[in-house]
N, C-alpha and C. Protein backbone atom coordinates (compact mmCIF):
# COMPACT_ATOMS: atom_id res chain seq x y z
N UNK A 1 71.83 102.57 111.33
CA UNK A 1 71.10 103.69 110.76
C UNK A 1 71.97 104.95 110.77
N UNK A 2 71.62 105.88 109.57
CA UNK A 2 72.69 106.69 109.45
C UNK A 2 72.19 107.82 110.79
N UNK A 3 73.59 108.39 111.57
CA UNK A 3 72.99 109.72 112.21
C UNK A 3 72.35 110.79 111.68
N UNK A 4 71.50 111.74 112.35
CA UNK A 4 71.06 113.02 112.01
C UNK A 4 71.34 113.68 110.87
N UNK A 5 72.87 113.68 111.11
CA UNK A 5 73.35 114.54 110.30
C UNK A 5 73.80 114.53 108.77
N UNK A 6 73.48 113.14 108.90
CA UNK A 6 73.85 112.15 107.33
C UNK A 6 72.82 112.26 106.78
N UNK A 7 71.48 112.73 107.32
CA UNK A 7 70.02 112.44 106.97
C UNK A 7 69.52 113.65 106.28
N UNK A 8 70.50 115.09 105.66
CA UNK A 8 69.90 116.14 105.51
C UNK A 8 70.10 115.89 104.11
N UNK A 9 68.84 115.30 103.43
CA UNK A 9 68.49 115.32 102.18
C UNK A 9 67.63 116.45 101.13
N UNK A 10 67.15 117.11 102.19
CA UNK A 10 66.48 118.02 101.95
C UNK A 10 66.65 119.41 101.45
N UNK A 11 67.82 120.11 102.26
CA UNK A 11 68.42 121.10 102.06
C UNK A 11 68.88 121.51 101.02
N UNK A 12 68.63 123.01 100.79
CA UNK A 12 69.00 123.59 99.78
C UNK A 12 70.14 124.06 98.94
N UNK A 13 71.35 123.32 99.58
CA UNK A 13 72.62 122.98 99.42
C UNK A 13 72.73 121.79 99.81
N UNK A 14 72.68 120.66 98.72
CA UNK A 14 73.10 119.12 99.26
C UNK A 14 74.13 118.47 99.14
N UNK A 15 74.99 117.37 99.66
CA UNK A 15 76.02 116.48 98.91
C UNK A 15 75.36 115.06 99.03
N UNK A 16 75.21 114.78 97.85
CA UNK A 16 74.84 113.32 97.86
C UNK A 16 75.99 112.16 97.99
N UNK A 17 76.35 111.46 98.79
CA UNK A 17 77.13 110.57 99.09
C UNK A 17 77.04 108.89 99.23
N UNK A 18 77.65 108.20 98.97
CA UNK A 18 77.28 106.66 98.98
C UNK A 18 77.54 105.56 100.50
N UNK A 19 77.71 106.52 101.35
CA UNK A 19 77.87 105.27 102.43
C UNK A 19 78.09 106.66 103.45
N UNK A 20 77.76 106.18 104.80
CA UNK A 20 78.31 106.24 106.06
C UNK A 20 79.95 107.06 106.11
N UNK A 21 81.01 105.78 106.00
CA UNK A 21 82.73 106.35 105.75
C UNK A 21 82.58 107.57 104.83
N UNK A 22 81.99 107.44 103.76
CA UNK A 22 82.11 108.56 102.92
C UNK A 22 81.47 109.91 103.41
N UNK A 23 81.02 109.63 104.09
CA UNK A 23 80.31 111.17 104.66
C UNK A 23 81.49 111.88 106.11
N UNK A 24 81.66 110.27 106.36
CA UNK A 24 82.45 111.05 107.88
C UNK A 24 84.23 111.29 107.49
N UNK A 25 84.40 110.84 105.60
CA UNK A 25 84.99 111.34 105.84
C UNK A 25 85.49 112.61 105.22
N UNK A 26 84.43 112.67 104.04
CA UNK A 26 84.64 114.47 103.59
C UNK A 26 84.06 115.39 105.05
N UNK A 27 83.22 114.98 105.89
CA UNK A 27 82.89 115.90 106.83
C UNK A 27 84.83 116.46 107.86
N UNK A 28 85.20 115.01 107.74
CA UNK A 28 86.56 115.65 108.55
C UNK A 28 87.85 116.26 107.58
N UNK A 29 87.52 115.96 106.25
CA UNK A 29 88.11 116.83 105.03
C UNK A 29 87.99 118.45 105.04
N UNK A 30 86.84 118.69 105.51
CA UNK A 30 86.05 120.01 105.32
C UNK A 30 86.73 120.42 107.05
N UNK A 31 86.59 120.24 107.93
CA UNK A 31 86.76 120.31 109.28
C UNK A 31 88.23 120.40 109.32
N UNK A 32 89.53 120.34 108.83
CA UNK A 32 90.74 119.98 108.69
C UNK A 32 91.23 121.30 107.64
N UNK A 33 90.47 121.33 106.92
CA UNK A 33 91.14 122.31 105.64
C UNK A 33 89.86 123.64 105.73
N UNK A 34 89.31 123.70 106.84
CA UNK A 34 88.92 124.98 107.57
C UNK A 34 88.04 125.05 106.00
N UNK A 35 87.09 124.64 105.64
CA UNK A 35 85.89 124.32 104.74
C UNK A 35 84.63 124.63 105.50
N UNK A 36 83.80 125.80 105.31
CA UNK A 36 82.71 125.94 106.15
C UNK A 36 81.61 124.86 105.41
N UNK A 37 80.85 124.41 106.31
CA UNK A 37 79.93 123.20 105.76
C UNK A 37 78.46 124.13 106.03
N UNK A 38 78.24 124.43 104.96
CA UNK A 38 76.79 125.03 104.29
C UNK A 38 76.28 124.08 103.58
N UNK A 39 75.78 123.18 103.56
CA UNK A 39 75.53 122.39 102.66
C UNK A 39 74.87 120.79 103.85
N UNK A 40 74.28 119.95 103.41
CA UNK A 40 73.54 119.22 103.99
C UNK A 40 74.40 117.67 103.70
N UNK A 41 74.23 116.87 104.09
CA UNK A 41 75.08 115.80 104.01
C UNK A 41 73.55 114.37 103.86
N UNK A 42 73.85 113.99 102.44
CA UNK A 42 72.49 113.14 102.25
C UNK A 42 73.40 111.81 101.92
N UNK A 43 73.66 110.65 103.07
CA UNK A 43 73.54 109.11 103.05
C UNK A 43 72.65 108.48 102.14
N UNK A 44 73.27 108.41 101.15
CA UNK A 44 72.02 107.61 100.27
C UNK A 44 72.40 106.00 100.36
N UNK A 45 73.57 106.07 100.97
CA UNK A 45 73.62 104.31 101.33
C UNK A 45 73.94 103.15 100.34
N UNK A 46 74.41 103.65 98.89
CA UNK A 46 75.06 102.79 97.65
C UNK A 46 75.10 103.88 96.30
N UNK A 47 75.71 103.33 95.80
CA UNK A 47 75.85 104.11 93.98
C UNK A 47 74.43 104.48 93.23
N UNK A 48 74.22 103.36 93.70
CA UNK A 48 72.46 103.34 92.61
C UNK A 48 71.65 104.50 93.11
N UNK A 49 71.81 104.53 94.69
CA UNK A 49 70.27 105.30 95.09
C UNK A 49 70.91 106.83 95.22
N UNK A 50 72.57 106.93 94.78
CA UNK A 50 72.68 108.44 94.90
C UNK A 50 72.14 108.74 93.52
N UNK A 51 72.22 107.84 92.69
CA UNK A 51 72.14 108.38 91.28
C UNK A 51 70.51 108.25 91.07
N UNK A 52 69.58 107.86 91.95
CA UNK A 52 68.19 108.13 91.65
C UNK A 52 67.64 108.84 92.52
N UNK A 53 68.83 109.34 93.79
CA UNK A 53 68.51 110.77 94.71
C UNK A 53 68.50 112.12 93.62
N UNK A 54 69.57 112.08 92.58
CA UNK A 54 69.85 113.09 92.01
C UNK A 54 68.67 113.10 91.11
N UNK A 55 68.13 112.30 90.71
CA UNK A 55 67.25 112.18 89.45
C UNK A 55 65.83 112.96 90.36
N UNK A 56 65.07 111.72 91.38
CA UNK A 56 64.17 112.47 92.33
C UNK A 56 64.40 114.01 92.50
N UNK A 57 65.67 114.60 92.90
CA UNK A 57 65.75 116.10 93.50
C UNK A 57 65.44 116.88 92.06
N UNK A 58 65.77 116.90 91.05
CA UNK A 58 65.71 117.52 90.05
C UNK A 58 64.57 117.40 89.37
N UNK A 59 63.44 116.39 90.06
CA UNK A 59 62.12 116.87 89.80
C UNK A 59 61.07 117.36 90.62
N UNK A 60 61.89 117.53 91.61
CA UNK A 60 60.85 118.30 92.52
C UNK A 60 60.60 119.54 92.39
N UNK A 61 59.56 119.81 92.72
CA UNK A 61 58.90 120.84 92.53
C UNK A 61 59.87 122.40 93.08
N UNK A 62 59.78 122.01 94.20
CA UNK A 62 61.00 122.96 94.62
C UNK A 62 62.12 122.23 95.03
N UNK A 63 62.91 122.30 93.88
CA UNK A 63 64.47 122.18 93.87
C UNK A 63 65.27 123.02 94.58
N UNK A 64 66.71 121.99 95.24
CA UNK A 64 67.35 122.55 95.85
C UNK A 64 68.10 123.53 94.93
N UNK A 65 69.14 124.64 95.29
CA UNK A 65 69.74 125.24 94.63
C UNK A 65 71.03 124.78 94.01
N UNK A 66 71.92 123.66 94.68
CA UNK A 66 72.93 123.35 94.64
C UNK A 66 72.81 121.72 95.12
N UNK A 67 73.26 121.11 93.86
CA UNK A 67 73.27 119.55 94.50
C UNK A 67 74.87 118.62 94.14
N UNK A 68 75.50 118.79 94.81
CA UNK A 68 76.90 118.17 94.85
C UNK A 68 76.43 116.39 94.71
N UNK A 69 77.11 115.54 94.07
CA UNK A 69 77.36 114.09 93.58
C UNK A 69 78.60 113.83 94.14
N UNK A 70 79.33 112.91 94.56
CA UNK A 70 80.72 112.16 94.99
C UNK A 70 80.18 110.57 95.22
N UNK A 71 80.85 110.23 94.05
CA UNK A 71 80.75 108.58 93.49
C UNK A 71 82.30 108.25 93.61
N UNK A 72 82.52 106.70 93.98
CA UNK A 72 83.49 106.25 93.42
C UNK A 72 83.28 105.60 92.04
N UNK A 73 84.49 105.96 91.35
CA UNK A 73 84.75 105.09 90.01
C UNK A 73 84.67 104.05 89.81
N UNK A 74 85.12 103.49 90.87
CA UNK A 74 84.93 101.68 90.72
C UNK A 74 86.14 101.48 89.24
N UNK A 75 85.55 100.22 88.51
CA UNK A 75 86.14 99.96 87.61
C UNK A 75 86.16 100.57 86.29
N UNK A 76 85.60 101.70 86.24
CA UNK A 76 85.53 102.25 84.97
C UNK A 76 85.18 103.92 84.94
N UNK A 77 85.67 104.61 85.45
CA UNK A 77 85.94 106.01 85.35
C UNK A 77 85.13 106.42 84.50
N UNK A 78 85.25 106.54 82.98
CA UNK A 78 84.24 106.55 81.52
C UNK A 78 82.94 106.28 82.14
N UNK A 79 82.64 104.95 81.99
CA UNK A 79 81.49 104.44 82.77
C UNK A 79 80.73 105.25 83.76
N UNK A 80 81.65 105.43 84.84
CA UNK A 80 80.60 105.86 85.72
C UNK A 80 80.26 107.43 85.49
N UNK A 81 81.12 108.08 84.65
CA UNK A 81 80.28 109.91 84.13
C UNK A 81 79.51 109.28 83.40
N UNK A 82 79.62 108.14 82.43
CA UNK A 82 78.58 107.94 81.64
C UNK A 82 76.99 107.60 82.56
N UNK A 83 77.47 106.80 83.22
CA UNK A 83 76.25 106.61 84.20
C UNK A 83 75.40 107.98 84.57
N UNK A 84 75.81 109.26 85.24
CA UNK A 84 75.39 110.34 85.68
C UNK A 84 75.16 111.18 84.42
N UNK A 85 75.57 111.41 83.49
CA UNK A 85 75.49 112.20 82.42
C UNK A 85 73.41 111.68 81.76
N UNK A 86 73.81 110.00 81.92
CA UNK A 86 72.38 109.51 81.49
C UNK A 86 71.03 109.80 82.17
N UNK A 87 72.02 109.59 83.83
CA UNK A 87 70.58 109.69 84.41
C UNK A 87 70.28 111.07 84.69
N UNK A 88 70.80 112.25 84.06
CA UNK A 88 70.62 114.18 84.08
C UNK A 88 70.33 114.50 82.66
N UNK A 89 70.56 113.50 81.97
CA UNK A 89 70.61 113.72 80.62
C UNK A 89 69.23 114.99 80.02
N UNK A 90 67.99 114.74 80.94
CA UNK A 90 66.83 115.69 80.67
C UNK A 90 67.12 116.90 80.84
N UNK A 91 67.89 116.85 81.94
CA UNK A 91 68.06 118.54 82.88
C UNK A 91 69.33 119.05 82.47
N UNK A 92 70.54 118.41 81.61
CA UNK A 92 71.68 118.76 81.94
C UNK A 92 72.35 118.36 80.67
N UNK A 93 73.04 119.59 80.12
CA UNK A 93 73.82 118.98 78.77
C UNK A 93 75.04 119.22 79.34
N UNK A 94 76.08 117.74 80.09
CA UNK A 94 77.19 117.79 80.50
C UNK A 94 78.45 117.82 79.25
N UNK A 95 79.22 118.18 80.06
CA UNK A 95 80.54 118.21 78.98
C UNK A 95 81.02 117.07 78.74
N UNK A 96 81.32 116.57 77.38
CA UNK A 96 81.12 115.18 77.12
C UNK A 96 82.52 114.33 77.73
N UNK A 97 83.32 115.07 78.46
CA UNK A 97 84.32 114.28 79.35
C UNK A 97 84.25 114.95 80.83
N UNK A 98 84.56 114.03 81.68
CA UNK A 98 84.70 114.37 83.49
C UNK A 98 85.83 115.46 83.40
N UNK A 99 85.41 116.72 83.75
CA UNK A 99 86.57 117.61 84.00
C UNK A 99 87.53 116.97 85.23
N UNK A 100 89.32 117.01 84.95
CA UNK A 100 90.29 116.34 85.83
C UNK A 100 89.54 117.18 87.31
N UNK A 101 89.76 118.40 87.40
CA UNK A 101 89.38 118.93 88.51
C UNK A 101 88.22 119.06 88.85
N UNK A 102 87.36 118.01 88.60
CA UNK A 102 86.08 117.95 89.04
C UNK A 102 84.48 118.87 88.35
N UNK A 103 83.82 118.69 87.94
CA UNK A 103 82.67 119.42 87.55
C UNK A 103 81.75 120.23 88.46
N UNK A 104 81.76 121.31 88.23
CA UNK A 104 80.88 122.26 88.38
C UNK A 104 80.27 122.95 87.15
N UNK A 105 78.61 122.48 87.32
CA UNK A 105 78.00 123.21 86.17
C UNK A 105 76.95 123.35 86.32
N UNK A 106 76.64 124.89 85.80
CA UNK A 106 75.84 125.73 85.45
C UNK A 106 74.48 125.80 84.77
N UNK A 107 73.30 125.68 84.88
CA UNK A 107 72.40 125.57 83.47
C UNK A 107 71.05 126.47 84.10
N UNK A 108 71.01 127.46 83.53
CA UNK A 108 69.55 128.57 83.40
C UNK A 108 68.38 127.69 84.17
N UNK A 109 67.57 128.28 85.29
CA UNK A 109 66.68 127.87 85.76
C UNK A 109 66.71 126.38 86.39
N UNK A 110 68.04 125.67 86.78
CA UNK A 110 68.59 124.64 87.14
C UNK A 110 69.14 124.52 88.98
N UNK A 111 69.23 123.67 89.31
CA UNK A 111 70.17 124.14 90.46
C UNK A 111 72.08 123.55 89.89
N UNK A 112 72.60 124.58 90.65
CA UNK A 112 74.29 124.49 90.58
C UNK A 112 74.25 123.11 90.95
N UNK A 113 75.01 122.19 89.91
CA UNK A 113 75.35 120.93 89.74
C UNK A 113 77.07 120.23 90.12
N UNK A 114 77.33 119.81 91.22
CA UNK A 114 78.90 119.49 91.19
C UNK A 114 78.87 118.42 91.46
N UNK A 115 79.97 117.32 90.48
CA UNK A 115 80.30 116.14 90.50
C UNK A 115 81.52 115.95 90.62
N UNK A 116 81.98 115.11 91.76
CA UNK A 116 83.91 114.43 92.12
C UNK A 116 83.19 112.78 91.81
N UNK A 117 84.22 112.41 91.06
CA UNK A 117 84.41 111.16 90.86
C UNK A 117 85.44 109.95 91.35
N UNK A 118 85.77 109.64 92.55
CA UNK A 118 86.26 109.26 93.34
C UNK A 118 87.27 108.04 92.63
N UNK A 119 88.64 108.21 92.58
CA UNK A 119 89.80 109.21 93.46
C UNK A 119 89.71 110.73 93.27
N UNK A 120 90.28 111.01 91.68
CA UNK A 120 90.24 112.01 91.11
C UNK A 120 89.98 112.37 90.17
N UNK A 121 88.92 112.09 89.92
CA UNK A 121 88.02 112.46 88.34
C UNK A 121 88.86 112.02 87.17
N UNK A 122 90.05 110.84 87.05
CA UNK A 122 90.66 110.24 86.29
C UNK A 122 91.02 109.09 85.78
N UNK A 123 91.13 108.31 87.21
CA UNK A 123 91.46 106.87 87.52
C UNK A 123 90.17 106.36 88.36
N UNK A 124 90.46 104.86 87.20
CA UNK A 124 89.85 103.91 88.43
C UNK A 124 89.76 104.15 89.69
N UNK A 125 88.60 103.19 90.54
CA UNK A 125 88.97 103.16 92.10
C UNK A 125 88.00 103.74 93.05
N UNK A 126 88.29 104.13 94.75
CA UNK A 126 87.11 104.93 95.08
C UNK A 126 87.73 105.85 96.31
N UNK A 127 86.81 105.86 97.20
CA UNK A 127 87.40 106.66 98.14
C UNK A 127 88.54 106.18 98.95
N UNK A 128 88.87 104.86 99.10
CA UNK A 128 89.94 104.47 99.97
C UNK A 128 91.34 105.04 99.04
N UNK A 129 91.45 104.66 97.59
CA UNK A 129 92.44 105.70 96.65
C UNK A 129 92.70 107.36 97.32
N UNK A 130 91.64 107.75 97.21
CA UNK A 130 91.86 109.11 97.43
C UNK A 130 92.50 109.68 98.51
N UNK A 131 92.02 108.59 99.99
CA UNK A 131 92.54 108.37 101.24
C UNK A 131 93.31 108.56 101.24
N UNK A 132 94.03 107.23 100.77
CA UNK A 132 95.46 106.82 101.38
C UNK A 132 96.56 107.46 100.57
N UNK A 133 96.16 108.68 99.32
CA UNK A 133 96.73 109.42 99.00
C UNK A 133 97.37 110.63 100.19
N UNK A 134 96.25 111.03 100.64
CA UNK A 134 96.56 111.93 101.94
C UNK A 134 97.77 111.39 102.90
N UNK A 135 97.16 110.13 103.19
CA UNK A 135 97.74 109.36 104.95
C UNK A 135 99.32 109.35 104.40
N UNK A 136 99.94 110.15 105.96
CA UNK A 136 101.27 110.28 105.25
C UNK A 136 101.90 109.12 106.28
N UNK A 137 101.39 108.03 106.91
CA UNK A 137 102.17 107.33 107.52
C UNK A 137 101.88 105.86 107.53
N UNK A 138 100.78 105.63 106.33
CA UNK A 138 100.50 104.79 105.82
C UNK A 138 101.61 103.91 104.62
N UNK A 139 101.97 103.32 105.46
CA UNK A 139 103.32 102.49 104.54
C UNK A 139 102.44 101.26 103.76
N UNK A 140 102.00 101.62 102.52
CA UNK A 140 101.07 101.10 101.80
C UNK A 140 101.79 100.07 100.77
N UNK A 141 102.80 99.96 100.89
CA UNK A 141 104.35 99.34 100.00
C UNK A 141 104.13 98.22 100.82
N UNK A 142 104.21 98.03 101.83
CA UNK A 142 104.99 96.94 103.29
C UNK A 142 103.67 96.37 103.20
N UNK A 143 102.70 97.12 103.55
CA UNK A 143 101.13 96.01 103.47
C UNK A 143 100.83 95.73 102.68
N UNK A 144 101.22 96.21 101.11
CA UNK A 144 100.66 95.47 99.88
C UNK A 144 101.34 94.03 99.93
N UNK A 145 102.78 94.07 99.95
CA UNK A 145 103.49 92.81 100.31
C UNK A 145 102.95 91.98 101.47
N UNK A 146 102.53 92.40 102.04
CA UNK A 146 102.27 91.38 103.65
C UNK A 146 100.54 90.75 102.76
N UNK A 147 99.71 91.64 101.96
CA UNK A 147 98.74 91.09 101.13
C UNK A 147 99.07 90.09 100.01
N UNK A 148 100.15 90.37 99.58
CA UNK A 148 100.23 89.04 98.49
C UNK A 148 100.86 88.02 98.96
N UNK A 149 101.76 88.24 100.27
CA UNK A 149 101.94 86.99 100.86
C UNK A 149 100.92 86.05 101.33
N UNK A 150 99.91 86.47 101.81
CA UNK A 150 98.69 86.24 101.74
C UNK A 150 97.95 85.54 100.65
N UNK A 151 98.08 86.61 99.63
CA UNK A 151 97.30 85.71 98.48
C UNK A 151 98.25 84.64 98.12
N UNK A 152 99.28 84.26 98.21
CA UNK A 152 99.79 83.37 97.61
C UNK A 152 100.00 81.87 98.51
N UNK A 153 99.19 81.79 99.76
CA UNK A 153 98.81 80.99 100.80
C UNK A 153 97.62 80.86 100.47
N UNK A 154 96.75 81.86 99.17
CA UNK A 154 95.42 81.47 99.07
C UNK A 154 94.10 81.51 100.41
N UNK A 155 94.46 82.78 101.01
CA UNK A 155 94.12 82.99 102.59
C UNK A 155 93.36 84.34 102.02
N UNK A 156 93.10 85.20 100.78
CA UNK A 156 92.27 85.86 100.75
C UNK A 156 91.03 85.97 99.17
N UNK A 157 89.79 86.49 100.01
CA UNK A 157 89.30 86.77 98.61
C UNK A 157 88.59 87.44 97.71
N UNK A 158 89.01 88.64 98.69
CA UNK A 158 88.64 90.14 97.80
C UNK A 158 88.86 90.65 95.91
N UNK A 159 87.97 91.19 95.60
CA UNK A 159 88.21 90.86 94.52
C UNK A 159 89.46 92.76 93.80
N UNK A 160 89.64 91.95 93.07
CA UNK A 160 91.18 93.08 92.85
C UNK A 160 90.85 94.38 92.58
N UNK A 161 89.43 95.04 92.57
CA UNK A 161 89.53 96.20 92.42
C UNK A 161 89.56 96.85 93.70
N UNK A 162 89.46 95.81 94.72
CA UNK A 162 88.89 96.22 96.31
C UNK A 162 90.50 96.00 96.95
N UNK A 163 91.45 96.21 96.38
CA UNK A 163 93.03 96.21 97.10
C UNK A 163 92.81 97.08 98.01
N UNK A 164 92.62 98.78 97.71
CA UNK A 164 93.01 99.33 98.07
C UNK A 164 92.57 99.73 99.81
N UNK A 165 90.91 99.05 99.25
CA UNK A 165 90.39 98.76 100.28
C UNK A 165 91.08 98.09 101.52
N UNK A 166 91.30 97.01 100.85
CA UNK A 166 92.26 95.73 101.62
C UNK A 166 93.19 96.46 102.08
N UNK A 167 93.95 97.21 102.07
CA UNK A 167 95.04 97.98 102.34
C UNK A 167 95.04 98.79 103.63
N UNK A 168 94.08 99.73 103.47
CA UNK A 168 93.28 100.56 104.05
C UNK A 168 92.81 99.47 105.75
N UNK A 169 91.95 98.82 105.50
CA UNK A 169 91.48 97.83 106.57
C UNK A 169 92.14 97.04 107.28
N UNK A 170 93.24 96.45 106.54
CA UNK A 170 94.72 95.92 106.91
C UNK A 170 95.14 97.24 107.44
N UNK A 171 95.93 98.42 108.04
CA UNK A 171 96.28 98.90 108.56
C UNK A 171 95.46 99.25 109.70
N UNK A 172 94.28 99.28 109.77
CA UNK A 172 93.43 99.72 110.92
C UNK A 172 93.30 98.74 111.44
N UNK A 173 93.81 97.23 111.03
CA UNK A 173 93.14 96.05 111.84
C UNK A 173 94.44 95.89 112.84
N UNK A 174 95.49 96.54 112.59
CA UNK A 174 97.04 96.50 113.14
C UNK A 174 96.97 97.70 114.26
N UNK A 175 95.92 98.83 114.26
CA UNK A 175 96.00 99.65 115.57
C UNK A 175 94.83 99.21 116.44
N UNK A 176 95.14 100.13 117.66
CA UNK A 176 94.33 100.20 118.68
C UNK A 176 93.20 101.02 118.54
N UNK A 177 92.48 100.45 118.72
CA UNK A 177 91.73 99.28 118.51
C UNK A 177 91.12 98.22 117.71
N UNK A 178 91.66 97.34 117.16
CA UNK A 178 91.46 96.25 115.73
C UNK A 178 89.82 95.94 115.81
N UNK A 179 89.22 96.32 114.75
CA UNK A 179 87.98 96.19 114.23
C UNK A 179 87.56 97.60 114.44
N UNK A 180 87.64 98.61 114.94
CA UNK A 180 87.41 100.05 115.02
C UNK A 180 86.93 100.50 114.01
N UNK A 181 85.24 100.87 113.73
CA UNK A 181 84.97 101.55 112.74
C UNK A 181 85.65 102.59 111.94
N UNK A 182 85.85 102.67 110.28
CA UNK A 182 86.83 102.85 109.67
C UNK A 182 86.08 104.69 109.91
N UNK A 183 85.16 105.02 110.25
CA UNK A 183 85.05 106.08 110.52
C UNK A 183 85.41 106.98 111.77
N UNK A 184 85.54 106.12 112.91
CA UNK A 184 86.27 106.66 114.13
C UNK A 184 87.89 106.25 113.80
N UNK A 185 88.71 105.52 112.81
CA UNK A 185 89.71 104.97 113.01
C UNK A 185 90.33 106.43 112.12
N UNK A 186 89.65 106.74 111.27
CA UNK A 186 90.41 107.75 110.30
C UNK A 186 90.43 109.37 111.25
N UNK A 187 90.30 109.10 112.31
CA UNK A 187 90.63 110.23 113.00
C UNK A 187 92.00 110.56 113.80
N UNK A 188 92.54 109.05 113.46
CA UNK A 188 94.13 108.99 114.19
C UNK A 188 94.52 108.88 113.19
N UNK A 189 94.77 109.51 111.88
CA UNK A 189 95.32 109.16 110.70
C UNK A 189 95.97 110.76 110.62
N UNK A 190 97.21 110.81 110.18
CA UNK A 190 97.52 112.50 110.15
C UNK A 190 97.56 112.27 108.37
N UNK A 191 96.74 113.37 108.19
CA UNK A 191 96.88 113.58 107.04
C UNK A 191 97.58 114.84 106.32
N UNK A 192 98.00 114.65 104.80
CA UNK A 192 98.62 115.59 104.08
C UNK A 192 97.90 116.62 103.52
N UNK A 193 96.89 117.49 104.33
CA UNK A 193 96.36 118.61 102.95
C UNK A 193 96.98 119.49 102.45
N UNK A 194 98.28 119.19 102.28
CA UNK A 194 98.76 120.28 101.33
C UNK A 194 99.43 119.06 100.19
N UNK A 195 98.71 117.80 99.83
CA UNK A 195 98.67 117.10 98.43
C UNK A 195 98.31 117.53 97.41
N UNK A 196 98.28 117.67 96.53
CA UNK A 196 97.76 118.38 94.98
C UNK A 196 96.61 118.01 94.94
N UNK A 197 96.20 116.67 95.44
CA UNK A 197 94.65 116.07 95.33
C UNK A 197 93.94 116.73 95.99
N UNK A 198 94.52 117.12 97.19
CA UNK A 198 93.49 117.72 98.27
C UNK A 198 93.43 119.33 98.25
N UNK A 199 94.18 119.86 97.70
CA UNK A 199 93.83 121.13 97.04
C UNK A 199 93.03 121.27 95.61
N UNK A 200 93.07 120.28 95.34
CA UNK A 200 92.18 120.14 94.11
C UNK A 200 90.57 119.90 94.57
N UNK A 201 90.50 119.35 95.55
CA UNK A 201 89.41 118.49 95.62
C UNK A 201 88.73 119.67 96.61
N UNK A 202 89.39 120.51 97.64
CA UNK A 202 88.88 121.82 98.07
C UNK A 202 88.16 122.69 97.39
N UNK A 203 89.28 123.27 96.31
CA UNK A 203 88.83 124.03 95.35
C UNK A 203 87.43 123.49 94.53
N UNK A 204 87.24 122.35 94.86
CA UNK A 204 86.06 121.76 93.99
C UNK A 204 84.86 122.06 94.50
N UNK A 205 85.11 121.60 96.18
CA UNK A 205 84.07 122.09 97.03
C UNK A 205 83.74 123.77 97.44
N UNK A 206 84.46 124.41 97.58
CA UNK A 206 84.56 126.04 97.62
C UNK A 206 83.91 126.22 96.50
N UNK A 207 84.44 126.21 95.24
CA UNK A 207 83.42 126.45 93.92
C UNK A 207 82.13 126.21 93.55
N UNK A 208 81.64 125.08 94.76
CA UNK A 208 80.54 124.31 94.11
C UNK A 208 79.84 125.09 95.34
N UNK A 209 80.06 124.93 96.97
CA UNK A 209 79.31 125.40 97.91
C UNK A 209 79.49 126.99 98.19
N UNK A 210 79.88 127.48 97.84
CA UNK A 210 81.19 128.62 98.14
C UNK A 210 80.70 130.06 96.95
């Protein structure tokens, strides 16, 4: 069950998010790049139910003021703005492409709307992309190889959009402690915020909560 703090669906500044990892780990994004967290952190627990959290909040009676979205892309980037554009489509005449640097938008008598599309509002993929963009000691070259040695023993069977995943999990299964929730594990990870992604992806949040 998600903690407390994953549970603030309510609030009048929200981020709707798809899992557990994904919350703990923009919360240590924000905590790292000195990001004040005004804003509520809502576990909706998969793709589907953020995108019918957003639909629910925007008919309530009293709406929040500000409702932040962060989806991964998965396999189709297009697709998945198309997905969110449909299900706002009543409340919201979006711009008919995912801005690169993320959406923030505006609409009279609305609440402030911000959408990141996980990596970077461009490419395929999801949050482990965006990750292991940061992790500067993640030798992601050496474990992709040690993975296809693998596949070619026919010893795995993730399906290929989930590499990066594989990647990601394969390095945490190699520290101390192997099986370590990927949310306590990404706290021994030194990361790069001074990446272009992660100044991008700041600026997204400052604009949207900020």
């Amino acid at each position: 069950m998600p903690v407390e703090w994953m549970k603030r669906c309510e609030e009048k500044s929200v981020l709707l998010l798809e899992g557990n990892d994904d919350c703990n780990i923009i919360k240590n994004f924000c905590k790292y790049n000195g990001i004040e967290i005004n804003f509520g952190f809502c576990n909706c627990r998969n793709d589907s139910q953020v995108l019918s959290k957003i639909n629910a909040l925007l008919r309530e009676n009293n709406q929040p003021k500000i409702i932040g979205v962060i989806l991964d892309a998965d396999n189709d980037i297009d697709e998945r703005y198309q997905d969110i554009k449909e299900k706002v489509k009543n409340f919201y005449k979006l711009p008919k492409n995912m801005p690169k640097d993320g959406l923030v938008h505006l609409e009279k008598g609305l609440p402030k709307l911000g959408i990141w599309i996980m990596p970077n509002n461009q490419d395929n993929g999801a949050l482990e992309e965006f990750y292991l963009e940061l992790a500067t000691d993640i030798d992601t070259a050496f474990i992709n190889n040690t993975i296809q040695e693998a596949e070619k023993k026919e010893l795995t069977s993730f399906k290929s959009q989930h590499r990066k995943k594989a990647i990601m999990h394969t390095y945490f299964a190699w520290q101390d402690t192997p099986g370590m929730p990927l949310h306590a594990a990404i706290n021994k990870i030194v990361l790069d915020n001074n990446a272009e992604i992660a100044h991008v992806f700041k600026g997204w949040l400052i604009s949207l909560f900020n």
